[in-house]
C-alpha atoms as a PDB file:
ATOM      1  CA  UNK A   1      -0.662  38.252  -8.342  1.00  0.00           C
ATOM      2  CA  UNK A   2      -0.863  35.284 -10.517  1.00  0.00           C
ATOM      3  CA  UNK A   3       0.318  31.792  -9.535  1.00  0.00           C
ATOM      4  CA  UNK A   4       3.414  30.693 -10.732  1.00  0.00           C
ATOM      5  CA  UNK A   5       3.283  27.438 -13.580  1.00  0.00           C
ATOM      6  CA  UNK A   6       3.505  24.076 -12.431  1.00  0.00           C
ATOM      7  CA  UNK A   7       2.885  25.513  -8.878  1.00  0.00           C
ATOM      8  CA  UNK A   8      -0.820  23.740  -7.491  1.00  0.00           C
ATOM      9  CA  UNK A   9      -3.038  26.082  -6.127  1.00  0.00           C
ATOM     10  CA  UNK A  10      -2.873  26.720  -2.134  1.00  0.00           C
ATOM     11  CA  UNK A  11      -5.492  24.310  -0.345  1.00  0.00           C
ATOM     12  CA  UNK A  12      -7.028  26.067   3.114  1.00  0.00           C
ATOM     13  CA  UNK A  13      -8.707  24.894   5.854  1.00  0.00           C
ATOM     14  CA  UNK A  14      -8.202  20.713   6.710  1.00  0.00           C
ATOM     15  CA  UNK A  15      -8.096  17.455   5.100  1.00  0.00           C
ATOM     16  CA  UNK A  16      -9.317  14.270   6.220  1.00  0.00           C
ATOM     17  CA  UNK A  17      -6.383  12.695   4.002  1.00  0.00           C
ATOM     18  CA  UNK A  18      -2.887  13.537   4.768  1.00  0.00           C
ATOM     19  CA  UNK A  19      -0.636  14.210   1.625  1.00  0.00           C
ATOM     20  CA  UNK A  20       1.448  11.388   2.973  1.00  0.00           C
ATOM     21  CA  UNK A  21      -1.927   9.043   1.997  1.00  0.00           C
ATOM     22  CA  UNK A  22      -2.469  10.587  -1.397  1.00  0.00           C
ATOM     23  CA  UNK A  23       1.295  10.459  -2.588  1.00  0.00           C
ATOM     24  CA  UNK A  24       0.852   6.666  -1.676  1.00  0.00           C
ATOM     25  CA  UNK A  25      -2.643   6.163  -3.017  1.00  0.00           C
ATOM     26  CA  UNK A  26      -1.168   7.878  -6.468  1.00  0.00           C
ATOM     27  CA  UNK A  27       1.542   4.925  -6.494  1.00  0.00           C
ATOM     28  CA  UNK A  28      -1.024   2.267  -5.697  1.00  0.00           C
ATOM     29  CA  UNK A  29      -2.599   3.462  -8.784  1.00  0.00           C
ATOM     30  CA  UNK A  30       0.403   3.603 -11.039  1.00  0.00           C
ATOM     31  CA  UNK A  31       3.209   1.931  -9.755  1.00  0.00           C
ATOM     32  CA  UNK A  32       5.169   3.862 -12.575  1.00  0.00           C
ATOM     33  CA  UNK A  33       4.203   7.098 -11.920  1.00  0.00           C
ATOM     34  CA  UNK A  34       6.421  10.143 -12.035  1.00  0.00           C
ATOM     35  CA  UNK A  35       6.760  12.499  -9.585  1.00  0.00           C
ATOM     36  CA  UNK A  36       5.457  15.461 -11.405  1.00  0.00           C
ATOM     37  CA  UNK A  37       2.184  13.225 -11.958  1.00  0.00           C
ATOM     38  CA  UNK A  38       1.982  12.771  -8.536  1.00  0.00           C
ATOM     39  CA  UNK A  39       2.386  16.342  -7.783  1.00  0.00           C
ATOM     40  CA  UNK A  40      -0.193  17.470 -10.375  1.00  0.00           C
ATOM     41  CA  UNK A  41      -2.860  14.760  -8.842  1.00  0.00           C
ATOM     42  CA  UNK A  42      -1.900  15.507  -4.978  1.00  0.00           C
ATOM     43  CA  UNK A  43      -1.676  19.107  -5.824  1.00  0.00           C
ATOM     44  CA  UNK A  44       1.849  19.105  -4.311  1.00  0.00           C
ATOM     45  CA  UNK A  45       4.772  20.908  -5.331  1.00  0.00           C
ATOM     46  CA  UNK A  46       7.360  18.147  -6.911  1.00  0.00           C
ATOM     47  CA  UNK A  47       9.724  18.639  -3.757  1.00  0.00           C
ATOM     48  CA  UNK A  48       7.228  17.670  -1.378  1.00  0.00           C
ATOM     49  CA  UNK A  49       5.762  14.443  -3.393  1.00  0.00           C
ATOM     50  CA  UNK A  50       9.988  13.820  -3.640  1.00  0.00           C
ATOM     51  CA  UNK A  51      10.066  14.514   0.625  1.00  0.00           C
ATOM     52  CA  UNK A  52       7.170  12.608   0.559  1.00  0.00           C
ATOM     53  CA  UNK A  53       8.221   9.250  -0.922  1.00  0.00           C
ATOM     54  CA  UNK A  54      12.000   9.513   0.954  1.00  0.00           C
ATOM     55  CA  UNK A  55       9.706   9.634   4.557  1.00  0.00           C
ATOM     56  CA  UNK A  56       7.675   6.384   2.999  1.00  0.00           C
ATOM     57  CA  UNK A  57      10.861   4.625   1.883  1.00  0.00           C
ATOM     58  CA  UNK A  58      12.681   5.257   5.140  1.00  0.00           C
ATOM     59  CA  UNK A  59       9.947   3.754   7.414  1.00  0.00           C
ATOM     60  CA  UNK A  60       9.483   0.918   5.184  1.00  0.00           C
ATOM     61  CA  UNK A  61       6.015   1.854   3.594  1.00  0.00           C
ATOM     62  CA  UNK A  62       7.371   1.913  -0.081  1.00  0.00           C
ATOM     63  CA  UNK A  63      10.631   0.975  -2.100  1.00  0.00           C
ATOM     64  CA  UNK A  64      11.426   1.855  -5.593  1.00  0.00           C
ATOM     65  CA  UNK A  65      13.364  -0.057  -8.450  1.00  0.00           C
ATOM     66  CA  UNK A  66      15.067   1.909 -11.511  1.00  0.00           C
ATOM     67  CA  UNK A  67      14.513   1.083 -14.646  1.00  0.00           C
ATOM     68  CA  UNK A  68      16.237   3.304 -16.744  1.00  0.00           C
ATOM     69  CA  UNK A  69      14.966   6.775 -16.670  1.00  0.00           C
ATOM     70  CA  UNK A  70      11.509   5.133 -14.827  1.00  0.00           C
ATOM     71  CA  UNK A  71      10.909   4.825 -11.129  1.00  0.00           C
ATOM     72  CA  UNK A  72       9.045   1.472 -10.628  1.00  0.00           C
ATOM     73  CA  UNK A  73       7.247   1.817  -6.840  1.00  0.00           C
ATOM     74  CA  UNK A  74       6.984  -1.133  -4.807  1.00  0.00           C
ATOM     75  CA  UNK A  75       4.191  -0.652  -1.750  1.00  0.00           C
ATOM     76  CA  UNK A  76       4.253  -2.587   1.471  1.00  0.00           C
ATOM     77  CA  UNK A  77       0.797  -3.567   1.514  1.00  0.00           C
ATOM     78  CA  UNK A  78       1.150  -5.707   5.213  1.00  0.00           C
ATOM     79  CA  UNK A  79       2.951  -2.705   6.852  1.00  0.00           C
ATOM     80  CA  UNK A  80       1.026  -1.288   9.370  1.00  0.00           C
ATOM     81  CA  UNK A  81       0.177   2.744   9.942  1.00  0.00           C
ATOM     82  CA  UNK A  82       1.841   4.557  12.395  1.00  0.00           C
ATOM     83  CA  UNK A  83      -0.903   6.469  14.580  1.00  0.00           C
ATOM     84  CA  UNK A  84      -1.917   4.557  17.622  1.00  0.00           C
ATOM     85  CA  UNK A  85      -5.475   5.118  16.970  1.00  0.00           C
ATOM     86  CA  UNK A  86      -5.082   3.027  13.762  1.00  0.00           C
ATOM     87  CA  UNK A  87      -3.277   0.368  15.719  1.00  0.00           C
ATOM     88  CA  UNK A  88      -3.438  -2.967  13.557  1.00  0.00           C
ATOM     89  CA  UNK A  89      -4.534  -1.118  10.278  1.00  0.00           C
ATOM     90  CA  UNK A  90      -2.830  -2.002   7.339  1.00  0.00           C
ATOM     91  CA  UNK A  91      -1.619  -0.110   4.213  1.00  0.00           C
ATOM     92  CA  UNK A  92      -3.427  -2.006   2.323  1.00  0.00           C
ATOM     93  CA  UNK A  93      -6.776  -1.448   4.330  1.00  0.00           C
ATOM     94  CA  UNK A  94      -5.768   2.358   4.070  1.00  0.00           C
ATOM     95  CA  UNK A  95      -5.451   1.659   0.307  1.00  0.00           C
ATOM     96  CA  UNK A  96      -9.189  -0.008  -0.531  1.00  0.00           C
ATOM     97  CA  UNK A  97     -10.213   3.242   0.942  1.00  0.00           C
ATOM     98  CA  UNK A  98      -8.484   5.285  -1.358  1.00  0.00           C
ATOM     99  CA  UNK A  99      -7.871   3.636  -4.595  1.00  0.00           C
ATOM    100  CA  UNK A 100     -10.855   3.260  -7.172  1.00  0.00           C
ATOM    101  CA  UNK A 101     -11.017  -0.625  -8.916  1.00  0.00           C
ATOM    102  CA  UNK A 102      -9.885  -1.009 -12.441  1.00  0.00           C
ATOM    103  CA  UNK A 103     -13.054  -1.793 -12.919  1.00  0.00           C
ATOM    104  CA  UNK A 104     -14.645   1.432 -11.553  1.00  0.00           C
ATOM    105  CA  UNK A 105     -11.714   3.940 -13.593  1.00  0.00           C
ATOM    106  CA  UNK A 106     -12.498   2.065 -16.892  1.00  0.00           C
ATOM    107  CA  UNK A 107     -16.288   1.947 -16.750  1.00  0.00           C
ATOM    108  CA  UNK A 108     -15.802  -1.796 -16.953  1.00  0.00           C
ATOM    109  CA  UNK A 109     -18.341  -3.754 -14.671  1.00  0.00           C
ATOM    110  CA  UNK A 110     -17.128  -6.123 -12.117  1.00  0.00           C
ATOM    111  CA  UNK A 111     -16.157  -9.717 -13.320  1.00  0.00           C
ATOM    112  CA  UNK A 112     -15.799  -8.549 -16.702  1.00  0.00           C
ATOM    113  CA  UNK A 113     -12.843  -7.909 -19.133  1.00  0.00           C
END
C-alpha cells in the first residue's frame, strides 16, 4: 500500500532524541519556521509538531509572537529539562547538542564572515 503525501515515513525501533527535542532543535534553527517545515525535518505529521509546540509553550520551554501570517518562536534557553536524571541541565545545553553552528551549515569557518 503506498504512503499517503505529506505523511513521513513510520520510524521503528528507538531514538535517543525525543520528538519533543527535535521540534525544539528545528526552532532553535529557524526561529520562523513553519510547522509543515518542522514536520518534514522531524518526520512528524503536522498535528503532532502542532501538539508538540502547545506541550513546550504550556511548560514554559517556548513562546511564539505573530506576525502576520508568520509564527516567530521565542525559546527559553535558561529553562531547565524536566527528567530528574537531567537535573540542572539547561535548554540551552540540550540545544549545543543538537543544533549545528552557522558556521558549520554554511561551510563558513569559525571566526569568519
Amino acid at each position: 500500500m503506498p504512503l499517503m503525501v505529506g505523511v513521513p515515513a513510520p520510524h521503528t525501533g528507538w531514538t535517543f532524541i525525543t520528538s519533543h527535542a527535535r521540534v525544539l532543535a528545528a526552532i532553535a534553527d529557524n526561529p520562523n519556521v513553519r510547522v509543515r517545515d518542522i514536520a518534514a525535518r522531524c518526520r512528524l505529521t503536522e498535528r503532532a509538531v502542532a501538539r508538540i509546540i502547545a506541550d513546550l509553550e504550556q511548560d514554559g520551554y517556548l513562546s511564539h509572537t505573530r506576525e502576520g501570517r508568520t509564527n516567530t518562536y521565542r525559546i527559553d534557553p535558561d529553562r531547565v529539562l524536566r527528567h530528574p536524571a537531567e537535573a540542572g541541565l539547561t535548554v540551552a545545553s540540550l540545544l549545543s547538542l543538537l543544533v549545528q553552528d552557522e558556521s558549520e551549515r554554511t561551510g563558513t569557518p569559525s571566526g569568519q564572515v
